[in-house]
Protein backbone atom coordinates (compact mmCIF):
# COMPACT_ATOMS: atom_id res chain seq x y z
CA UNK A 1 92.32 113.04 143.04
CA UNK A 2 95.70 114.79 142.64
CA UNK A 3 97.26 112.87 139.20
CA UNK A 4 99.71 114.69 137.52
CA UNK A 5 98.33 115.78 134.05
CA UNK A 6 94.53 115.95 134.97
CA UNK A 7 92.94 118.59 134.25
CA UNK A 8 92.08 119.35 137.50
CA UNK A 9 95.58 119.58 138.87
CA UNK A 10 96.72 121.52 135.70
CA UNK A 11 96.40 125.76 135.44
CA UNK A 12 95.08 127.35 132.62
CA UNK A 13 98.80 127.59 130.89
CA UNK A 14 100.15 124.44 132.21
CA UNK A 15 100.89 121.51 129.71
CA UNK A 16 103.00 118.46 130.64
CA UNK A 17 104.00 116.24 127.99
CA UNK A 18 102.54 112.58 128.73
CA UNK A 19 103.63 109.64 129.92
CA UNK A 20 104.94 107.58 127.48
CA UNK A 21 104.82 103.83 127.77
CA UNK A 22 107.79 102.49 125.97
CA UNK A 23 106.37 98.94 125.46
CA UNK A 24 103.64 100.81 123.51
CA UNK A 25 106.73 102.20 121.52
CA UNK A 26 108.52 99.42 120.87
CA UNK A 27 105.37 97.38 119.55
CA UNK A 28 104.32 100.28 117.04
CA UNK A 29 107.90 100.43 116.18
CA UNK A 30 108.16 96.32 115.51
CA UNK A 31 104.34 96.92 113.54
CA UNK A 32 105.69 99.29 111.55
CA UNK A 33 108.72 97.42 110.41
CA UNK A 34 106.53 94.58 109.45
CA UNK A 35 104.82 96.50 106.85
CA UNK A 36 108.19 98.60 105.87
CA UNK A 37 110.90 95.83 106.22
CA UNK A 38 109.46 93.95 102.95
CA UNK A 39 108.41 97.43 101.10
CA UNK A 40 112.19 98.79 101.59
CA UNK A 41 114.00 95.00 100.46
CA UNK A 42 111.19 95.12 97.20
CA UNK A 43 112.03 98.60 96.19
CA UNK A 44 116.25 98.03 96.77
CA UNK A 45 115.22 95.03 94.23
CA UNK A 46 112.94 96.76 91.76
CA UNK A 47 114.68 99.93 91.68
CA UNK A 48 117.23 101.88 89.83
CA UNK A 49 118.87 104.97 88.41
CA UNK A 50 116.26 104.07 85.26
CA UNK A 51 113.33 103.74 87.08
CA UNK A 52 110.09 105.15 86.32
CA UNK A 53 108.97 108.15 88.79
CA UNK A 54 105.39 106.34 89.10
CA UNK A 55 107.24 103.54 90.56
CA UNK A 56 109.81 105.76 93.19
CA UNK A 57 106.33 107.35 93.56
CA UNK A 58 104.50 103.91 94.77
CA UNK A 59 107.16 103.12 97.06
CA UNK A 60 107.21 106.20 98.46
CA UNK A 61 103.31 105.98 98.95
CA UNK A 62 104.08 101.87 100.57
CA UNK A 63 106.65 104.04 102.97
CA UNK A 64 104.92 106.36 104.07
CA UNK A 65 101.94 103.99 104.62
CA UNK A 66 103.83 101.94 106.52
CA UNK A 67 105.02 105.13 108.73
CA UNK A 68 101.45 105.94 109.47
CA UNK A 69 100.05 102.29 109.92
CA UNK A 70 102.95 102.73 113.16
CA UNK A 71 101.62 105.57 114.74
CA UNK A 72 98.09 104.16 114.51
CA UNK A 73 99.39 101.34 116.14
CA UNK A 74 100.89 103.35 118.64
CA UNK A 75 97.77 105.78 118.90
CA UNK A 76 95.17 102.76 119.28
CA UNK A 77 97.26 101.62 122.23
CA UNK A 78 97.63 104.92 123.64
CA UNK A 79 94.54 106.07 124.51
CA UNK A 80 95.69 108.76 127.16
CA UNK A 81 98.56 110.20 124.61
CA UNK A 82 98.20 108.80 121.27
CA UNK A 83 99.68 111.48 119.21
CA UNK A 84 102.96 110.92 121.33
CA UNK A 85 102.82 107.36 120.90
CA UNK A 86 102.05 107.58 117.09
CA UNK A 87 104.89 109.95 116.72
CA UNK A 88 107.84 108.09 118.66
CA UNK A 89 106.82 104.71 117.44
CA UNK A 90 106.94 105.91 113.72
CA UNK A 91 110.27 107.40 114.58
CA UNK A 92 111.26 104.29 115.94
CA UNK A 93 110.80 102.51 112.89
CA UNK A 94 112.32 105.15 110.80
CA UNK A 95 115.43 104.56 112.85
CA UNK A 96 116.09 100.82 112.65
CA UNK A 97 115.67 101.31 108.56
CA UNK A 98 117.82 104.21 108.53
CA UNK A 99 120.21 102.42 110.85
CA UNK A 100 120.58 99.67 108.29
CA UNK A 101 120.23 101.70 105.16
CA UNK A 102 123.91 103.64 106.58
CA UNK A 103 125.20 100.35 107.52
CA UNK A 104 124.31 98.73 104.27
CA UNK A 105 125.79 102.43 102.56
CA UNK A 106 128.90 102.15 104.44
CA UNK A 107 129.59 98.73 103.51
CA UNK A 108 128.93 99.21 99.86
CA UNK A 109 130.52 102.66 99.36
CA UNK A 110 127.77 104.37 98.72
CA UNK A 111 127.10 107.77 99.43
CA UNK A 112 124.91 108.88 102.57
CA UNK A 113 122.92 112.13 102.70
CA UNK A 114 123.49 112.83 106.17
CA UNK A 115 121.66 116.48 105.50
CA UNK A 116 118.29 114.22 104.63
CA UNK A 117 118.24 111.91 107.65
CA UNK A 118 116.70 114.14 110.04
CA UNK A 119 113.78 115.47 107.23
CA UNK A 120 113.11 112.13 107.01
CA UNK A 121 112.94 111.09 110.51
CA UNK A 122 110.32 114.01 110.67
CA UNK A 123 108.34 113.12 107.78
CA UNK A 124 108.13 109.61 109.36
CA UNK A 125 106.72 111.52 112.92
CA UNK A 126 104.31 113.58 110.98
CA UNK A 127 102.86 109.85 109.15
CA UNK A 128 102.88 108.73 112.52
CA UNK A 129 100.76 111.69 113.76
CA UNK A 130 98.19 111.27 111.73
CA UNK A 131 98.28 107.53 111.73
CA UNK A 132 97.41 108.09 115.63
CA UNK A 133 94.90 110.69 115.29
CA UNK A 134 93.21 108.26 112.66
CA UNK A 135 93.08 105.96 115.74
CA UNK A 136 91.92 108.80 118.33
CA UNK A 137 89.23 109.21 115.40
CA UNK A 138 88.54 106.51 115.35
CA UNK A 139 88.38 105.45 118.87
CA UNK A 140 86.48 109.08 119.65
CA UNK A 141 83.44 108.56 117.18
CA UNK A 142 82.56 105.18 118.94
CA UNK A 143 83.14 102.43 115.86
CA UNK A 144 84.21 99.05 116.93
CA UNK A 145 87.90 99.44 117.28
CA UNK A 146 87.92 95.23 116.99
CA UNK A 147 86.49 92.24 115.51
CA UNK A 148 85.52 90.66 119.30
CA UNK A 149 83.63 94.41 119.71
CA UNK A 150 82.12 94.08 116.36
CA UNK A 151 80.33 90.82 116.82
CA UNK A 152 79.57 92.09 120.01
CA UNK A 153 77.44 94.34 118.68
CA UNK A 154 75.85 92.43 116.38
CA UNK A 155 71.77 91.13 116.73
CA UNK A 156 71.45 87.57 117.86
């Protein structure tokens, strides 16, 4: 069986990167601004120049949550490349808010930190890393990766 990427077809020193399925993308991408869509329109709300750090600390926590709950996404329907999957469909995310965020900076005369952008684009593809290898994990060690497998398992 001659498939490109299998490790039969592959030399010792040979990596290709792995297909990527964009559809897998774009629906990590559209989970991920479910969660992060509401965190960023609370925290433009809540806070300010006076706020407490334990608060910018929170939301921070609720963002990068929201990063990594993407890449699982994207890693749980990846199962041949989930890292990849995790990683783009974070990104993805990260770039519709940050798309906005300039928009909404533009508009309002605000300042943008066009130095920071890419940092956080790759702080959002490291959450989404680990988000998928939480799903690889998870999918690896044999737990019930749904409620339908769950009950499944369950005695009569």
């Amino acid at each position: 069986m001659d498939v490109v990427g299998h490790p039969s077809v592959l030399g010792p020193y040979d990596c290709r990167m792995p297909e990527i399925k964009w559809n897998v993308v774009k629906t990590s991408a559209i989970a991920g601004l479910w969660l992060l869509v509401p965190i960023t329109v609370v925290s433009l709300v809540l806070l300010d120049d006076n706020s407490s750090s334990f608060a910018r600390l929170g939301f921070f926590a609720l963002t990068m949550f929201g990063f990594t709950a993407a890449g699982y996404g994207g890693g749980k329907l990846a199962p041949h490349a989930p890292m990849a999957h995790g990683a783009l469909g974070a990104a993805g995310t990260w770039a519709i808010i940050q798309a906005f965020g300039v928009v909404r900076r533009l508009i309002s005369g605000e300042p943008i930190a066009w130095i920071g952008l890419p940092l956080l684009g790759f702080i959002a593809a490291g959450c989404g890393i680990g988000g998928a290898a939480f799903a690889d994990w998870i999918r690896r060690s044999g737990r019930p990766v749904s409620v339908s497998e769950l009950r499944s398992r369950l005695p009569d």
